[in-house]
C-alpha atoms as a PDB file:
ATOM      1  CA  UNK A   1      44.117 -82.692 -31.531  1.00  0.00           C
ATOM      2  CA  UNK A   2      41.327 -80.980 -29.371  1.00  0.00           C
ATOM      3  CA  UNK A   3      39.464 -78.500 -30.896  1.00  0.00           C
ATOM      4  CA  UNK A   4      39.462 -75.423 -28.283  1.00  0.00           C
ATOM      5  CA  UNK A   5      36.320 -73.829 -27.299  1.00  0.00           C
ATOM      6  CA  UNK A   6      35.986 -70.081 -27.706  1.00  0.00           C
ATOM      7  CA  UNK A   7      35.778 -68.088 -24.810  1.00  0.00           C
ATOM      8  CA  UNK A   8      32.543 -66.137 -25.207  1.00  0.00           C
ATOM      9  CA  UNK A   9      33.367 -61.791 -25.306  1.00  0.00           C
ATOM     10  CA  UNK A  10      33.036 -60.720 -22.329  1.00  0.00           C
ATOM     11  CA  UNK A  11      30.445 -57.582 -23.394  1.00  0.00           C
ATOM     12  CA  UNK A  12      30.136 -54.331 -21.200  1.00  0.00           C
ATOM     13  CA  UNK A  13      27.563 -53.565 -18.922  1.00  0.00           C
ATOM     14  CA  UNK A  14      25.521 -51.523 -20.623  1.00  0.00           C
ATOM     15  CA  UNK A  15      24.214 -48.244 -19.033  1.00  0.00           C
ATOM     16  CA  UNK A  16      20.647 -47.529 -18.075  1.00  0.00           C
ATOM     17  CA  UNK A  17      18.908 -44.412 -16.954  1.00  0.00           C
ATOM     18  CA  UNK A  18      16.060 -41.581 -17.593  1.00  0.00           C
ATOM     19  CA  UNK A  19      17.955 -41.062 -21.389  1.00  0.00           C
ATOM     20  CA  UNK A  20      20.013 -43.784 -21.658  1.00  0.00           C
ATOM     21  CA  UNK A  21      18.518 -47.490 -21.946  1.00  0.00           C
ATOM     22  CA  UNK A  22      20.846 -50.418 -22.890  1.00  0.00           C
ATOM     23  CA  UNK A  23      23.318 -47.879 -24.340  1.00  0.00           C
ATOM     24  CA  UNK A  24      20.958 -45.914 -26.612  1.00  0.00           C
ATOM     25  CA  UNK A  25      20.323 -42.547 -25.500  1.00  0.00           C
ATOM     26  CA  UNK A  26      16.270 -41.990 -25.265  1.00  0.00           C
ATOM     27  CA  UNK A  27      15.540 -38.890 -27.146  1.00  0.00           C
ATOM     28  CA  UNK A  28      12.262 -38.821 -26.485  1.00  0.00           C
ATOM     29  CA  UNK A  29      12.843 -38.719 -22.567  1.00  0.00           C
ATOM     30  CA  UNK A  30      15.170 -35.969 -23.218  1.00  0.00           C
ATOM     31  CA  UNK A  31      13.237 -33.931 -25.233  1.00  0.00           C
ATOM     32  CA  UNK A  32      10.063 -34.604 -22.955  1.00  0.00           C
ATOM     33  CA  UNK A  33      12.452 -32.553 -20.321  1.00  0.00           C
ATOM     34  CA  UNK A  34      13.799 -29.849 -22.519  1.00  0.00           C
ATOM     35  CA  UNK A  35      10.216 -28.947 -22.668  1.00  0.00           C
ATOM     36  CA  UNK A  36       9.353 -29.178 -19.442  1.00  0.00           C
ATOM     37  CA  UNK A  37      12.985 -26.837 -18.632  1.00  0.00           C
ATOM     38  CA  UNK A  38      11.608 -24.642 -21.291  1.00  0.00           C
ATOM     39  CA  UNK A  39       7.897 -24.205 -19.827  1.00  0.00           C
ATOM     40  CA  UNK A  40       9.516 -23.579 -16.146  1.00  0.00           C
ATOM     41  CA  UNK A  41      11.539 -21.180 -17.902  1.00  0.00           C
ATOM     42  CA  UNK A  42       8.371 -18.791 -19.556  1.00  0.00           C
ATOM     43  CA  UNK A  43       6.162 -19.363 -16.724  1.00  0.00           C
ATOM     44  CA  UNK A  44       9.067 -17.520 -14.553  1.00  0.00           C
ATOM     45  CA  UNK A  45       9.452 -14.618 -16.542  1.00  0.00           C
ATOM     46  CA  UNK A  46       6.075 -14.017 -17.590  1.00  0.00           C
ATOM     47  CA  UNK A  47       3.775 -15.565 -15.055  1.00  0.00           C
ATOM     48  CA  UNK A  48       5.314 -14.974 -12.255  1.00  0.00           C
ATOM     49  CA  UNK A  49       6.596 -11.202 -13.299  1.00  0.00           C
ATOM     50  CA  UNK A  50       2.516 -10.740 -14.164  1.00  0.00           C
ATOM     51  CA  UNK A  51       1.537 -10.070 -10.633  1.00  0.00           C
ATOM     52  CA  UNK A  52       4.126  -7.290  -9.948  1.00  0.00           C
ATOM     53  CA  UNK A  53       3.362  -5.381 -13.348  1.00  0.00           C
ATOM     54  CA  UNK A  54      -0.470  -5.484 -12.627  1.00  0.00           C
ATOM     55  CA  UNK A  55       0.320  -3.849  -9.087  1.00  0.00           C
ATOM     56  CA  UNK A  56       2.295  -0.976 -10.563  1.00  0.00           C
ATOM     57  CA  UNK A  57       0.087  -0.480 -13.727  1.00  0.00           C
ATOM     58  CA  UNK A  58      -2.883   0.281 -10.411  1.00  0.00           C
ATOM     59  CA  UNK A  59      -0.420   2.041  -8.761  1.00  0.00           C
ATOM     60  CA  UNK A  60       0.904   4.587 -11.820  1.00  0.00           C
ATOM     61  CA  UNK A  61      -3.188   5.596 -11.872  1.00  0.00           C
ATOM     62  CA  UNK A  62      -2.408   7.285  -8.387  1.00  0.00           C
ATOM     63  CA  UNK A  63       0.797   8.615  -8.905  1.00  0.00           C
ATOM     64  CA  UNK A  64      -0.396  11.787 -10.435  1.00  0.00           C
ATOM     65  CA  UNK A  65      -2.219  14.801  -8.782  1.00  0.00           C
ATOM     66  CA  UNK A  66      -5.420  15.091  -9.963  1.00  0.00           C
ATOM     67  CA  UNK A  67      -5.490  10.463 -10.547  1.00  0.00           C
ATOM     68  CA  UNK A  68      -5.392  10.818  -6.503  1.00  0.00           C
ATOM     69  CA  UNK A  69      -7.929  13.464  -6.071  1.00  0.00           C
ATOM     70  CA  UNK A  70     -10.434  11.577  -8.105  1.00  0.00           C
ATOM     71  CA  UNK A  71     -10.034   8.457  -6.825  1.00  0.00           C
ATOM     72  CA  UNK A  72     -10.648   9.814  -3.369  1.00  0.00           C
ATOM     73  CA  UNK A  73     -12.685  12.189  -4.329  1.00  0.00           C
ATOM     74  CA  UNK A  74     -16.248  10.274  -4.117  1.00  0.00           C
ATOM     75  CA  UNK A  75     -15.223   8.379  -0.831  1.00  0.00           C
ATOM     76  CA  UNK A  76     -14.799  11.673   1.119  1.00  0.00           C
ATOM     77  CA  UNK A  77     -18.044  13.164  -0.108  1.00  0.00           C
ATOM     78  CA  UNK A  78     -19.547   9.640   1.017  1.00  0.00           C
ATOM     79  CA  UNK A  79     -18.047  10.401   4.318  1.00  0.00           C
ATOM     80  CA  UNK A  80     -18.889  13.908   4.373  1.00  0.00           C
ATOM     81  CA  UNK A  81     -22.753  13.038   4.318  1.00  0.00           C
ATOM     82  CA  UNK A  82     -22.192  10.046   7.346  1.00  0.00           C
ATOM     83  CA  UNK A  83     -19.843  11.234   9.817  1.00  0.00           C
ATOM     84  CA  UNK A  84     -20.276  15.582   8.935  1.00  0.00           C
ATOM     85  CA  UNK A  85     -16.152  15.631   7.967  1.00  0.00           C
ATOM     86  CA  UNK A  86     -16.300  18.283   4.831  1.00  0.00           C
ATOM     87  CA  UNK A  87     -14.392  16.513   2.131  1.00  0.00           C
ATOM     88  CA  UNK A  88     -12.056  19.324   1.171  1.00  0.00           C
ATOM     89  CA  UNK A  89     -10.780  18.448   4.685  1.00  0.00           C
ATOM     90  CA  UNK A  90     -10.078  14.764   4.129  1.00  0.00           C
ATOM     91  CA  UNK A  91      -8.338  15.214   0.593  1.00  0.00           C
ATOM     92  CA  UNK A  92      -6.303  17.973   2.005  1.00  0.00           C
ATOM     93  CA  UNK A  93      -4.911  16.023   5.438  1.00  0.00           C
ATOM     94  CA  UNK A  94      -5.211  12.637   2.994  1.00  0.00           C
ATOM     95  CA  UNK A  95      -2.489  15.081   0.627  1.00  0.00           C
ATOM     96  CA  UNK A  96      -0.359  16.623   3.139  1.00  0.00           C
ATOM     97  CA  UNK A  97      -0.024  13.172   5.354  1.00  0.00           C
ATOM     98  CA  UNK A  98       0.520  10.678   2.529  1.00  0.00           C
ATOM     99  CA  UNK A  99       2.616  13.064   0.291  1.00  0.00           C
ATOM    100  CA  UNK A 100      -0.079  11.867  -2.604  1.00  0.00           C
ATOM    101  CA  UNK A 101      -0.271   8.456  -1.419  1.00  0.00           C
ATOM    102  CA  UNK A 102       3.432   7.916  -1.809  1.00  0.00           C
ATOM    103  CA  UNK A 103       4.488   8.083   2.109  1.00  0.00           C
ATOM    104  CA  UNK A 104       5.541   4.612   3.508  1.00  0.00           C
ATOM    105  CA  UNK A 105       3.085   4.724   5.607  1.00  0.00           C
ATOM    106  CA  UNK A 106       0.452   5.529   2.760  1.00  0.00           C
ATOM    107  CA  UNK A 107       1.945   2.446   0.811  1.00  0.00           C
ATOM    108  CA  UNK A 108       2.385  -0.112   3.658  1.00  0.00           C
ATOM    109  CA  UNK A 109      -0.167   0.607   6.115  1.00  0.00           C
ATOM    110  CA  UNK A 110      -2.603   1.889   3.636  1.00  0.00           C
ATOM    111  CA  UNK A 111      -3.028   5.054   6.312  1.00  0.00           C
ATOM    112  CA  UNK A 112      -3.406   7.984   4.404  1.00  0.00           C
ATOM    113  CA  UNK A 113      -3.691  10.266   7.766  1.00  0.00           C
ATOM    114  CA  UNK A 114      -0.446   9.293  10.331  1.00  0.00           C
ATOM    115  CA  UNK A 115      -2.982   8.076  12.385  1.00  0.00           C
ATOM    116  CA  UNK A 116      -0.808   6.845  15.157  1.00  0.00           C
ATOM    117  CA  UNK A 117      -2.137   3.318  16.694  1.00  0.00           C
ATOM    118  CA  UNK A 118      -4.001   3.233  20.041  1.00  0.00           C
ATOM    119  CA  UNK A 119      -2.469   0.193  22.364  1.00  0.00           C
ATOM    120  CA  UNK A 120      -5.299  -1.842  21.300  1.00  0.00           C
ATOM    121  CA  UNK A 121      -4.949  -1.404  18.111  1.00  0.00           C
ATOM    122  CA  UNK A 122      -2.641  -3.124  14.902  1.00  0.00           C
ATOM    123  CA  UNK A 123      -0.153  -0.760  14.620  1.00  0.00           C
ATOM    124  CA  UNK A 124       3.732  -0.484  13.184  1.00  0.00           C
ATOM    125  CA  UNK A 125       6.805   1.417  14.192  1.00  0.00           C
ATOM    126  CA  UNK A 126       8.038   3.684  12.130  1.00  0.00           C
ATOM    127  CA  UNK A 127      10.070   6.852  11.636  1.00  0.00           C
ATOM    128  CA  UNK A 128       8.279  10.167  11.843  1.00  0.00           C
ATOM    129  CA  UNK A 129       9.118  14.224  12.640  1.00  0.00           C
ATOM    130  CA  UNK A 130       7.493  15.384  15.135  1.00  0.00           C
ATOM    131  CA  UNK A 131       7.552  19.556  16.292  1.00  0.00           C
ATOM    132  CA  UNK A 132       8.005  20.225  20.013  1.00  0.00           C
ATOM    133  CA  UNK A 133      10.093  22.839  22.053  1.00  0.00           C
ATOM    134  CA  UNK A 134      10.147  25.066  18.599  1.00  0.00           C
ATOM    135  CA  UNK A 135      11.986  22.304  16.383  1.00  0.00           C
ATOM    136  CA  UNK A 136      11.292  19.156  14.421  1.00  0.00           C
ATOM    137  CA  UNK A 137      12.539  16.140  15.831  1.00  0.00           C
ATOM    138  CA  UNK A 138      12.498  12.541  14.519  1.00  0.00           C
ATOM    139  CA  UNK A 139      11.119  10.019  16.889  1.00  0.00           C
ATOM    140  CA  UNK A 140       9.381   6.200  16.293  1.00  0.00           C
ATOM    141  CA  UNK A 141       5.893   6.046  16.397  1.00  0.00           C
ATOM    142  CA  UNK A 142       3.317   3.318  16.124  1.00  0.00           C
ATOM    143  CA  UNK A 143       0.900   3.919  13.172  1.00  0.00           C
ATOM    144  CA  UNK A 144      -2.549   2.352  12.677  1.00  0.00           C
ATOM    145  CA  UNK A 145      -2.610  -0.403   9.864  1.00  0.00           C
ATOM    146  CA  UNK A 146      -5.691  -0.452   7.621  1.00  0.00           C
ATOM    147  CA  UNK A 147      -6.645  -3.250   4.971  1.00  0.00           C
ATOM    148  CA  UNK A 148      -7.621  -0.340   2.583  1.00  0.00           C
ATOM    149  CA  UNK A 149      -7.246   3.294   1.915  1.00  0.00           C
ATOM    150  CA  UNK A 150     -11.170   3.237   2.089  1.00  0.00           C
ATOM    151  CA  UNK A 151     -10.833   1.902   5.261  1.00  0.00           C
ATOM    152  CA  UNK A 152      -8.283   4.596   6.306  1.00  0.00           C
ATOM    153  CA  UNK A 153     -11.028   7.113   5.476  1.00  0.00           C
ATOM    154  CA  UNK A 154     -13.795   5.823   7.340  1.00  0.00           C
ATOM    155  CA  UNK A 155     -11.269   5.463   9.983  1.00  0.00           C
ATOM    156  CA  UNK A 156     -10.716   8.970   9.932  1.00  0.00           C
ATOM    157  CA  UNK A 157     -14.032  10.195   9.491  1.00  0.00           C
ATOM    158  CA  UNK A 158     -14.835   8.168  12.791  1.00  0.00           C
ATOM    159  CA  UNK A 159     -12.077   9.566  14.713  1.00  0.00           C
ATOM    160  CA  UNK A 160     -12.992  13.162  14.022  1.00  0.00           C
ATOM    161  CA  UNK A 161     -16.873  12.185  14.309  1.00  0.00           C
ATOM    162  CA  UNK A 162     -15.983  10.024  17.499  1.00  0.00           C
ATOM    163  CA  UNK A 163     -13.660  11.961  19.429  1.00  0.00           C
ATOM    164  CA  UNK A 164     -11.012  10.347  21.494  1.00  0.00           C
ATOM    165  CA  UNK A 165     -11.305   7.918  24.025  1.00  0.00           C
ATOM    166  CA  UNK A 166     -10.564  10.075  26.667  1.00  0.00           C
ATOM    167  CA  UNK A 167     -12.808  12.926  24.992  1.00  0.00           C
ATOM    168  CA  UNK A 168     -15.702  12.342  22.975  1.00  0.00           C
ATOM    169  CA  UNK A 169     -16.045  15.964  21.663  1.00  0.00           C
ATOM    170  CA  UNK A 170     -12.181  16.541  21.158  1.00  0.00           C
ATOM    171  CA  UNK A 171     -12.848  17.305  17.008  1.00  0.00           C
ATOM    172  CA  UNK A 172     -16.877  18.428  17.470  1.00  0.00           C
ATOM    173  CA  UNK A 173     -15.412  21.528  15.862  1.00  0.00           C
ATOM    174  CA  UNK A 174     -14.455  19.936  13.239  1.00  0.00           C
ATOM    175  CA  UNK A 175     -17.633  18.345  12.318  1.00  0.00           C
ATOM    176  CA  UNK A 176     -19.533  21.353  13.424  1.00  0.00           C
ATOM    177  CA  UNK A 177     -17.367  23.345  10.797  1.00  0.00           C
ATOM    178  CA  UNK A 178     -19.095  24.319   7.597  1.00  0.00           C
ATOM    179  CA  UNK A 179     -16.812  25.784   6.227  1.00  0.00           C
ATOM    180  CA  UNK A 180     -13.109  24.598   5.348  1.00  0.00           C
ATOM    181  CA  UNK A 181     -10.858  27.566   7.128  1.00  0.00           C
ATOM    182  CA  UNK A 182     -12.768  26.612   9.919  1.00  0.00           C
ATOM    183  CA  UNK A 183     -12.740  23.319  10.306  1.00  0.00           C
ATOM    184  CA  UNK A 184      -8.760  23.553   9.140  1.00  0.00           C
ATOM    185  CA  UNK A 185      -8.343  25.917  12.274  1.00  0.00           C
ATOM    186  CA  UNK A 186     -10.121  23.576  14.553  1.00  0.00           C
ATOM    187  CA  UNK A 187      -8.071  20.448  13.770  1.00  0.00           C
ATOM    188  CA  UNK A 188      -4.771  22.767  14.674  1.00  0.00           C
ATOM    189  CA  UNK A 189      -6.635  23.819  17.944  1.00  0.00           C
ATOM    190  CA  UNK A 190      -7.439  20.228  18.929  1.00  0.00           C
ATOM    191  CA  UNK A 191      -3.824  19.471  18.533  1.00  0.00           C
ATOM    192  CA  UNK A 192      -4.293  17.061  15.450  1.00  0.00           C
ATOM    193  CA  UNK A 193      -0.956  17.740  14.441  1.00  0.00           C
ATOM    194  CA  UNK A 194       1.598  19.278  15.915  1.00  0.00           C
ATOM    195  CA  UNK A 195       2.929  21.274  13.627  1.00  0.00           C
ATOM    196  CA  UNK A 196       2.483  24.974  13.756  1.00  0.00           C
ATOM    197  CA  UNK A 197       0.926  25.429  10.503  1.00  0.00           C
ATOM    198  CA  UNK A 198      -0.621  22.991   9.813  1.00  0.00           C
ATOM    199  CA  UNK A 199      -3.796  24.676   9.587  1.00  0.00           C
ATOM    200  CA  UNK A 200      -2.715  27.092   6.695  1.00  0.00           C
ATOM    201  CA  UNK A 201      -1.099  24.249   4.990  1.00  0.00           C
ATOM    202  CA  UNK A 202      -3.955  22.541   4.429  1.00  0.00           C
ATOM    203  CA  UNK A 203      -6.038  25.947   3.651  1.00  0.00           C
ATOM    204  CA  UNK A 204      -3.406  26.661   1.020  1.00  0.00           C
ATOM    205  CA  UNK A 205      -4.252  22.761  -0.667  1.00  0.00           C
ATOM    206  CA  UNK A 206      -7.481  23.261  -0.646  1.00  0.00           C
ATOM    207  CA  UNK A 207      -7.484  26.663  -2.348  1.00  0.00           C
ATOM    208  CA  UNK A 208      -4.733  25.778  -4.810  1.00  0.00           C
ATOM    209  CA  UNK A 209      -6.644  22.194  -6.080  1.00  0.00           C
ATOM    210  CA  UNK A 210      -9.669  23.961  -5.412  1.00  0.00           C
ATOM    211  CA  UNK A 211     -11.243  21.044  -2.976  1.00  0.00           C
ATOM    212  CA  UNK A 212     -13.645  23.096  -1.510  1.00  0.00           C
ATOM    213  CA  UNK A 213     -15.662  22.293  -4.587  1.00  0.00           C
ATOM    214  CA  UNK A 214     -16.327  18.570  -3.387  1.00  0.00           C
ATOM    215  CA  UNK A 215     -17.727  20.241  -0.557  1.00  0.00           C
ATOM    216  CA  UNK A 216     -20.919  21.256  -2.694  1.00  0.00           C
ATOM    217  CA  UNK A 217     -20.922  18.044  -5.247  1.00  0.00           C
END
């Protein structure tokens, strides 16, 4: 009788990939990418959240009072001697324009002094009141954009020191001023602003932070 041959087992195809190799799952591979997952995973929430806490722990020294008066402070009594702008005068307007430094305009544009953009110049559209015909109205506006707020300073300074383009000695008031009522009431006369009183608004700052002192310093 003939012996019959044995058909060989037909075996499964065995599967192959990243963590599985001729059926065996590969711990080390898998492991390799649970750390990898993990690492991704920390460097989100604590590298990537770094950048935003740094910007509001330099922010919260500003947000009180007296943290923006001193950190302006020096800069306008730099200015003061160069362009003749007393600095009780620049912290005041810097104060009432900004609200503190915490206007949009302060924040985005870094101008601390609605400063509204020549047509030359960088500017952005934005939202402001304006007073005419014995009522505020809100109208859009292009604002100057500075890289700083020491550069919105200086800016200032050199508008008041400058004049206009159309008027060279449209602030020389101002500059002449040695005194801060006086220079106040000259920036309302040259139509800085156009509010009514803005003049005594910024003479009732100045006299209730007692700015006028930088003025000496």
């Amino acid at each position: 009788m003939a012996t019959k041959r044995k058909r060989p087992r037909r075996r499964g195809k065995k599967r192959t990939g990243p963590f599985l190799k001729n059926g065996r799952l590969q711990w080390l591979n898998l492991l390799i990418v649970c750390l990898v997952l993990f690492g991704l995973g920390w460097f989100v929430k604590h590298g990537w959240e770094a950048k935003p806490a740094a910007t509001a722990t330099a922010t919260s020294a500003v947000t009180t009072r007296s943290g923006f008066i001193k950190k302006l402070a020096p800069e306008a009594q730099a200015v003061q001697k160069q362009y003749h702008v007393l600095a009780s005068i620049s912290l005041s307007q810097a104060i009432l324009e900004s609200d503190w430094g915490q206007s949009t305009n302060a924040t985005e544009n870094n101008n601390l002094f609605g400063v509204k953009a020549y047509a030359t110049q960088a500017g952005r559209l934005m939202t402001t009141q304006e007073y005419y015909d014995g009522a505020y109205h809100t109208v859009k506006r292009r604002f100057a954009v500075y890289d700083s707020w020491h550069d919105s300073l200086v800016a200032h300074a050199k508008k008041l020191a400058n004049g206009t383009p159309w008027d060279a000695q449209h602030y020389a008031a101002v500059t002449a001023a040695t005194d801060y009522q006086t220079a106040a009431k000259a920036l309302q006369t040259a139509g800085y602003a156009t509010d009514p009183t803005y003049a005594q608004k910024l003479i009732n700052i100045i006299q209730k932070y007692d700015l006028q002192r930088y003025d000496r310093e």
